[in-house]
Protein backbone atom coordinates (compact mmCIF):
# COMPACT_ATOMS: atom_id res chain seq x y z
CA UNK A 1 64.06 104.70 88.30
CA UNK A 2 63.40 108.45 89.70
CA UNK A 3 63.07 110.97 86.48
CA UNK A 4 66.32 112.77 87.87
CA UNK A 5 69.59 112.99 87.19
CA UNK A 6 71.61 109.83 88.30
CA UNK A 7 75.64 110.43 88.95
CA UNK A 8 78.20 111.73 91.44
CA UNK A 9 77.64 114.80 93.86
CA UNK A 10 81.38 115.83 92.94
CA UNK A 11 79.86 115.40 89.35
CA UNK A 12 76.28 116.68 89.61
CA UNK A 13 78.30 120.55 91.44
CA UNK A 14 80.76 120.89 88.71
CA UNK A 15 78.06 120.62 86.04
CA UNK A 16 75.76 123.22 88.02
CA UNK A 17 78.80 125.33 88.40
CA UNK A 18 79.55 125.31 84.66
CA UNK A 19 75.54 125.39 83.58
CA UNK A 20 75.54 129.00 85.37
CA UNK A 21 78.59 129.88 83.39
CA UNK A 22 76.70 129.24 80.11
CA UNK A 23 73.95 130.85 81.25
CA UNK A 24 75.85 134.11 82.10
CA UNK A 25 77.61 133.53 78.53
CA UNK A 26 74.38 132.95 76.22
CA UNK A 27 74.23 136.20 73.96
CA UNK A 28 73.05 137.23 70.23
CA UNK A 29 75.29 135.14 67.71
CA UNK A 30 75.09 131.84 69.55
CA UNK A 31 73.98 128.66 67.75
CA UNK A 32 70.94 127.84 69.49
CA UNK A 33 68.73 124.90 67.97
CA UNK A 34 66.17 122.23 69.15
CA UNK A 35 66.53 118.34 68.54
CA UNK A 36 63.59 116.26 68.55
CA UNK A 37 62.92 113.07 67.53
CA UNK A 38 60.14 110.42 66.72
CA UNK A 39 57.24 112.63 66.26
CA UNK A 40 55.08 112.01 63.48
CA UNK A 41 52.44 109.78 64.78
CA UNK A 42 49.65 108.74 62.88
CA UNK A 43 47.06 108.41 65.56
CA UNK A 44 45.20 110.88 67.73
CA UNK A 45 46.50 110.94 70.92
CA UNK A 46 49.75 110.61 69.53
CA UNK A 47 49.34 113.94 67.57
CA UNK A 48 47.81 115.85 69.99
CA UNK A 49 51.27 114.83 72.27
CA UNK A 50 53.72 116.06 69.22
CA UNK A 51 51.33 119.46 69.06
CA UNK A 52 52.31 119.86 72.23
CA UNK A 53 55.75 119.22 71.96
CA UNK A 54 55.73 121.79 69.52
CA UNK A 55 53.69 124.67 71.60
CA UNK A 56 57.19 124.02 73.95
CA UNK A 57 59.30 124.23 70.92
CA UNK A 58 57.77 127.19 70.41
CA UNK A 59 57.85 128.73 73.55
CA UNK A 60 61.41 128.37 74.25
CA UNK A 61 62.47 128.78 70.86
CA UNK A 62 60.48 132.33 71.29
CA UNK A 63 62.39 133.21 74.33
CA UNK A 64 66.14 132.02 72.62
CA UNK A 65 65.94 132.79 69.05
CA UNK A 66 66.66 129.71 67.63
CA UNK A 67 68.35 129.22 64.51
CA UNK A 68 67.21 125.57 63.28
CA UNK A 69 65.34 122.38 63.86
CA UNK A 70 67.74 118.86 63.88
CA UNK A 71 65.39 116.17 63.45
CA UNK A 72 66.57 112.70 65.03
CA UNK A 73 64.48 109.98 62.72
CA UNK A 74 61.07 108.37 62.68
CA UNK A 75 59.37 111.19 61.24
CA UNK A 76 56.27 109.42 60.19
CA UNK A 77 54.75 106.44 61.71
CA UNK A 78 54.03 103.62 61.08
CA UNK A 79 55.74 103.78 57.43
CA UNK A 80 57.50 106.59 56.66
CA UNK A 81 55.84 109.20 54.05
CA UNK A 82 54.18 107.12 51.10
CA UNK A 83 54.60 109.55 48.74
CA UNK A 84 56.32 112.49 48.20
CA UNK A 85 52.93 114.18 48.20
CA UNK A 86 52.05 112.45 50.94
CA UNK A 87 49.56 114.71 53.46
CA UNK A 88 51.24 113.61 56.01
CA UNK A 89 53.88 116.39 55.50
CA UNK A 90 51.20 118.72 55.76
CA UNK A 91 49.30 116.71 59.02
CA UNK A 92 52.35 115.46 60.61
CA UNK A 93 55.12 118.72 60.05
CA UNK A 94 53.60 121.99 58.56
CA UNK A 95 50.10 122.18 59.96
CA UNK A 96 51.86 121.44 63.19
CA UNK A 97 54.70 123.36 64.13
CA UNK A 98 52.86 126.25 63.26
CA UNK A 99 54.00 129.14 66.13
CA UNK A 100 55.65 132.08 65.28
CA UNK A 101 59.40 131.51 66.79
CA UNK A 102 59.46 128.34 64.64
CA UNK A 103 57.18 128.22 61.41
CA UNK A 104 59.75 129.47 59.74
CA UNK A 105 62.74 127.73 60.62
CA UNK A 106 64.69 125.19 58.59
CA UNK A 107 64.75 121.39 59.68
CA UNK A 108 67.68 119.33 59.10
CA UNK A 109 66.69 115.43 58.90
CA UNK A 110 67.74 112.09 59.78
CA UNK A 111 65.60 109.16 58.82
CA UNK A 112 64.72 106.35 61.25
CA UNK A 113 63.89 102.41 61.02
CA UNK A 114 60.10 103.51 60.42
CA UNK A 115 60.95 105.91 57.56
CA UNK A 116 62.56 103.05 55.75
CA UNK A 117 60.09 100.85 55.62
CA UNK A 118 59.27 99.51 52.01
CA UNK A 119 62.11 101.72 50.75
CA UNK A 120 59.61 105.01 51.77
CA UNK A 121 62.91 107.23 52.74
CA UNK A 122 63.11 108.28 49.13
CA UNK A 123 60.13 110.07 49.51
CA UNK A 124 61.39 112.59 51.92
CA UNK A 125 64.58 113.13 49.83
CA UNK A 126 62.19 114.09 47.01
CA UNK A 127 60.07 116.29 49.14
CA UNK A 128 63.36 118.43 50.01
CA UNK A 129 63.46 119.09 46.40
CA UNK A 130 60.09 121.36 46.54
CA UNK A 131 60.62 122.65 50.02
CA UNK A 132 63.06 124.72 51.27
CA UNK A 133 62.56 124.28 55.33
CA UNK A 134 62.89 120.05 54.83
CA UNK A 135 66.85 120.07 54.24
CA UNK A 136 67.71 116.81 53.61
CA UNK A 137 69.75 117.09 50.47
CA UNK A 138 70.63 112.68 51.11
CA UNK A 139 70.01 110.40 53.54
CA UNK A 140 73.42 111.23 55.14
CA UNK A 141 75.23 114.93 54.96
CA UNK A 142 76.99 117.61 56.62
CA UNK A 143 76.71 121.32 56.88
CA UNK A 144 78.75 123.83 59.13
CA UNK A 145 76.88 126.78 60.90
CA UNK A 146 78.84 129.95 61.83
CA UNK A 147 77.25 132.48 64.27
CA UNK A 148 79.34 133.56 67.08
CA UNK A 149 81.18 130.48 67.22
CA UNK A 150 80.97 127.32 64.80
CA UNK A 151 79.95 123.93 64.54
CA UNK A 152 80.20 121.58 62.44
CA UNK A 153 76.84 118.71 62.03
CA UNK A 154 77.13 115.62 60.25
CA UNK A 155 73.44 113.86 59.67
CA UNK A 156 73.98 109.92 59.54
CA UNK A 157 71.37 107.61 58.41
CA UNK A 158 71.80 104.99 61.16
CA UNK A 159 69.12 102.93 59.21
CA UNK A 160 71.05 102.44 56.34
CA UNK A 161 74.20 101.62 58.20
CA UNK A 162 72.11 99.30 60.02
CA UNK A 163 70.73 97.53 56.87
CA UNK A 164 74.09 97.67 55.00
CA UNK A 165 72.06 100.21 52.27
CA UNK A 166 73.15 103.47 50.56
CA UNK A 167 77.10 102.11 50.84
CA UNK A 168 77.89 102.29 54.36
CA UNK A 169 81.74 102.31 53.90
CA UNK A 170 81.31 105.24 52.22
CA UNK A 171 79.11 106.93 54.79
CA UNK A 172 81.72 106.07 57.50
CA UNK A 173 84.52 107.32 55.56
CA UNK A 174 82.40 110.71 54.52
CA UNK A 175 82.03 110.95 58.38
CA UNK A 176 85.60 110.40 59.45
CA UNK A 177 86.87 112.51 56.55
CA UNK A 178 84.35 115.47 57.35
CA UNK A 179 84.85 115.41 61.49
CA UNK A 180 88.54 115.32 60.66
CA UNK A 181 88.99 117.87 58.39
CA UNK A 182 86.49 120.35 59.83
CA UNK A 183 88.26 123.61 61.96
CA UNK A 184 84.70 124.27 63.78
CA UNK A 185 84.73 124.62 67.23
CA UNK A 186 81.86 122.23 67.79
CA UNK A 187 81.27 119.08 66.48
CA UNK A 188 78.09 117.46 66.51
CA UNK A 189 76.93 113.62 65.10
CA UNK A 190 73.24 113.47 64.92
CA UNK A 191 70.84 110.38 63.65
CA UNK A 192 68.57 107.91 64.87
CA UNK A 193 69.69 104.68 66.62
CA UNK A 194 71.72 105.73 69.72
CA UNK A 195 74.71 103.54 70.48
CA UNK A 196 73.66 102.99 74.26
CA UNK A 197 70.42 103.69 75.87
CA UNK A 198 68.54 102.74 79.44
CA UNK A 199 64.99 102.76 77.87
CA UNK A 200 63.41 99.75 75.52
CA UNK A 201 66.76 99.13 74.38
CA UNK A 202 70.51 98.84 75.58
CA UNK A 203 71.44 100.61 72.51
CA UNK A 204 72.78 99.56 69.03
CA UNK A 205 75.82 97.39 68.50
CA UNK A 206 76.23 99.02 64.70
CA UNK A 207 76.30 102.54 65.79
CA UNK A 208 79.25 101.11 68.80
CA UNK A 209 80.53 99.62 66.95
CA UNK A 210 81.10 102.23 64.06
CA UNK A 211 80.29 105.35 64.98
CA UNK A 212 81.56 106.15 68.14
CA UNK A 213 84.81 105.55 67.33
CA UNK A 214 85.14 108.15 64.44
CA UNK A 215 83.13 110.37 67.30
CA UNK A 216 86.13 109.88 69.92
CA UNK A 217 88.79 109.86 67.20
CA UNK A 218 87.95 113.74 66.10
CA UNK A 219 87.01 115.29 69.39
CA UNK A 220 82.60 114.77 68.88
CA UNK A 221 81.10 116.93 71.81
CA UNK A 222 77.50 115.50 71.42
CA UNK A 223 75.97 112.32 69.40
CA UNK A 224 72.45 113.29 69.57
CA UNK A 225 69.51 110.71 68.69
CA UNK A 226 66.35 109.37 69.05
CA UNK A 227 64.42 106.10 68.70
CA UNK A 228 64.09 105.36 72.36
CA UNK A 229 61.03 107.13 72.94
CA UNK A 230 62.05 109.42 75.97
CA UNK A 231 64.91 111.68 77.00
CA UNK A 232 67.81 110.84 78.29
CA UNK A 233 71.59 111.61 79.06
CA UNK A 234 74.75 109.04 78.95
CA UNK A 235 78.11 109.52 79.39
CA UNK A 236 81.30 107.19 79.92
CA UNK A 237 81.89 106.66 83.57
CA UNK A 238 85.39 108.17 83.29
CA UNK A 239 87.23 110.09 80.76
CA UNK A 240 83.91 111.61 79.70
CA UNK A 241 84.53 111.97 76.04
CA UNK A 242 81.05 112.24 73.62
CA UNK A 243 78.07 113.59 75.43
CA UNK A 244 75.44 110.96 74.11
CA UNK A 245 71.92 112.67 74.38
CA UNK A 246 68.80 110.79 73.12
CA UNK A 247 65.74 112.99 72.35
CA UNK A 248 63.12 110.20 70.88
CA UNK A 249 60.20 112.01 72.80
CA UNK A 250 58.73 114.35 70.21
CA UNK A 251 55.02 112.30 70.73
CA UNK A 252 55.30 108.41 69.65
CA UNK A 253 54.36 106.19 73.04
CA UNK A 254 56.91 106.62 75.33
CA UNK A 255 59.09 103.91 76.48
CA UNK A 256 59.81 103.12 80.42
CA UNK A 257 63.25 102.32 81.65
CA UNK A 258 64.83 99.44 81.98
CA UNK A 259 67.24 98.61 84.72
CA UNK A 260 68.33 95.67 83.19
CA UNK A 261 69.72 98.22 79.67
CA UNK A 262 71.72 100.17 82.24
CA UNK A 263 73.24 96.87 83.84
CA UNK A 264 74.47 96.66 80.09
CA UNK A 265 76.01 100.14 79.83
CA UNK A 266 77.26 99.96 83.16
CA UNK A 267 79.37 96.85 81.52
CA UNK A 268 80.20 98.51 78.52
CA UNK A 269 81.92 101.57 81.13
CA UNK A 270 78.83 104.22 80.39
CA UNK A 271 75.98 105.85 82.88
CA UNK A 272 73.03 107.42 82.72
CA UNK A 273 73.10 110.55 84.47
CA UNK A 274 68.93 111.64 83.41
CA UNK A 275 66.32 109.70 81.90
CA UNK A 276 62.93 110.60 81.68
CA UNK A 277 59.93 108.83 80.15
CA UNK A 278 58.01 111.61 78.58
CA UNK A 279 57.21 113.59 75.84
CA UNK A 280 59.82 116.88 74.90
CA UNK A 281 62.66 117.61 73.50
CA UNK A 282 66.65 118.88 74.30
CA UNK A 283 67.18 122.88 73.59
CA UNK A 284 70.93 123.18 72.90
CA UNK A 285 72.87 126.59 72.81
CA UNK A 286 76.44 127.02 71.82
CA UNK A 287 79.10 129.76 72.92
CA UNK A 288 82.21 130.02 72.13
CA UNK A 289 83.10 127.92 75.07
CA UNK A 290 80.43 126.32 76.67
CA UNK A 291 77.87 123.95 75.15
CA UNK A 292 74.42 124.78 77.22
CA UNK A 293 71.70 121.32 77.06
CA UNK A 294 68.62 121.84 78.09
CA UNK A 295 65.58 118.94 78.49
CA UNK A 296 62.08 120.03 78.49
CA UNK A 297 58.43 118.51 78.88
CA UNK A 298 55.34 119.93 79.16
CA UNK A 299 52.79 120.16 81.53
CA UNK A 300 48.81 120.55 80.90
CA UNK A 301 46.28 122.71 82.72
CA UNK A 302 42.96 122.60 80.79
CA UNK A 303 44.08 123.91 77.48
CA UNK A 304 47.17 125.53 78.59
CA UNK A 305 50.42 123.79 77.53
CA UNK A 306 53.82 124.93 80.17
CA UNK A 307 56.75 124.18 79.25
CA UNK A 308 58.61 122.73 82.18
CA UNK A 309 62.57 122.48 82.48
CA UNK A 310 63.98 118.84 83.44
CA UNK A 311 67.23 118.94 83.62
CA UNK A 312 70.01 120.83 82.03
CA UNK A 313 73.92 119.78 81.46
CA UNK A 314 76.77 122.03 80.19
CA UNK A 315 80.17 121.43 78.58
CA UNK A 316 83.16 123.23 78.08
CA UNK A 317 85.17 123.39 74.99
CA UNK A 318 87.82 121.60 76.03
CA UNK A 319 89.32 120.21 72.94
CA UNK A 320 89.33 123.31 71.66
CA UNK A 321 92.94 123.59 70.97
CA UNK A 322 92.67 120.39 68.60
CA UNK A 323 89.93 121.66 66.72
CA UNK A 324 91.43 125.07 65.94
């Protein structure tokens, strides 16, 4: 499968019409943040691909002014941090995304299959006790960001749903209630299992099953995830309601396509428009009207790292009368 965007030509003008309307729209006061996903690899090659992830993060997040990290799961491999003093905080997250644009900004986690192995997720809920930039306050939450415009971000732990732990009918009806309730003018789902996916796996039935339907019954622009290690970009093949963006490519081995996954989707009534086996991540900016996502990858020229531009999508507000 080419790395390219798949769809339409009808499609493929209107979104190029409406990307150069969020570009012309992009100003100070707009929520801009990265989302990256299944990063923290224990071996070598694997970390020298996430510190080059981050010199990307870093260079676009130096030319944007972002205002926050989401993290999409698996944020230590191969089980989760061991302890909450665990050097792999240091090795894997602070002695890493080190450049100036983004050493200081504040990560908001999800926790992935790997991070719950032998019950290890607790140890990342205990290190956002001691540090400030690791917001993770429990293994699902929600927090509303006002700058310009305003979104609303609910964190799931798609693990724990998943593995029927930490009371999943109470996560789903935290969800519901919180998406409902909340006035923001964007509304974003983020966590680790994606519900559909054209890479290792098809998707998750759980996260279908349960989780896109509170994201379609309160307006959800984007579900963003990981755990298909690549990038990719999925929407329903008509009456495009939740953008569903997986960005599992922050250094883990990446995973290939599979054109047997999309034969699934295609079933189910979704499409891939972009896939990409690689190693990035997805740069989102919000206006007031226009949701801006952006996929990146890097190139390598001796020890030069480029960032390099995939492929971009943009999407109006156009529920924005419900919301308000």
């Amino acid at each position: 499968m080419p790395s390219q965007p798949i769809g339409t030509y009808c499609r493929e003008i209107m979104r190029l019409f409406l990307f150069v309307l969020g570009l012309a729209a992009v100003a100070v006061g707009d929520i801009v943040f990265v989302a990256v996903g299944d990063w923290g690899d224990s071996g070598s090659s694997g970390q020298a691909r996430q510190q080059n992830v981050a010199s990307i993060m870093n260079d676009w997040c130096a030319e944007r002014d972002c205002d926050f990290i989401i993290s999409t799961g698996d944020n230590f491999y191969p089980d989760g941090a061991e302890a909450v003093d665990d050097d792999r905080f240091n090795y894997n997250w602070r002695d890493v995304y080190t450049g100036d644009a983004i050493k200081d900004l504040t990560w908001y986690i999800s926790v992935g299959n790997h991070d719950h192995i032998d019950g290890n997720e607790i140890y990342q809920l205990e290190f956002a006790q001691s540090e400030d930039r690791w917001y993770f306050p429990y293994y699902y939450y929600s927090f509303e960001v006002t700058d310009g415009t305003s979104a609303v971000f609910y964190a799931m732990d798609s693990e724990a749903l998943r593995l029927n732990k930490y009371n999943p009918a109470e996560q789903l009806a935290e969800m519901d209630q919180v998406l409902g309730d909340s006035t923001a003018r964007w509304k974003i789902v983020f966590g680790h299992h994606p519900p559909l996916s054209v890479g290792r796996r098809w998707g998750d039935q759980t996260i279908l099953d349960d989780v896109v339907p509170i994201c379609v019954k309160h307006d959800v622009d984007a579900l963003i995830t990981g755990h298909d290690h690549n990038l990719q970009h999925i929407v329903k093949r008509s009456d495009v309601d939740v953008e569903y963006v997986v960005s599992g490519a922050g250094g883990r081995s990446s995973y290939a396509y599979e054109s047997g996954n999309e034969d699934i989707i295609n079933e189910l009534g979704y499409e891939p428009l972009f896939f990409d086996e690689t190693y990035g991540f997805v740069g989102v900016t919000l206006t007031e009207n226009l949701m801006t996502v952006e996929y990146y990858d890097y190139t390598t020229s001796g020890s030069d790292v480029n960032i390099r531009e995939l492929y971009s999508f943009t999407r109006q507000n156009v529920a924005a009368s419900k919301k308000k």
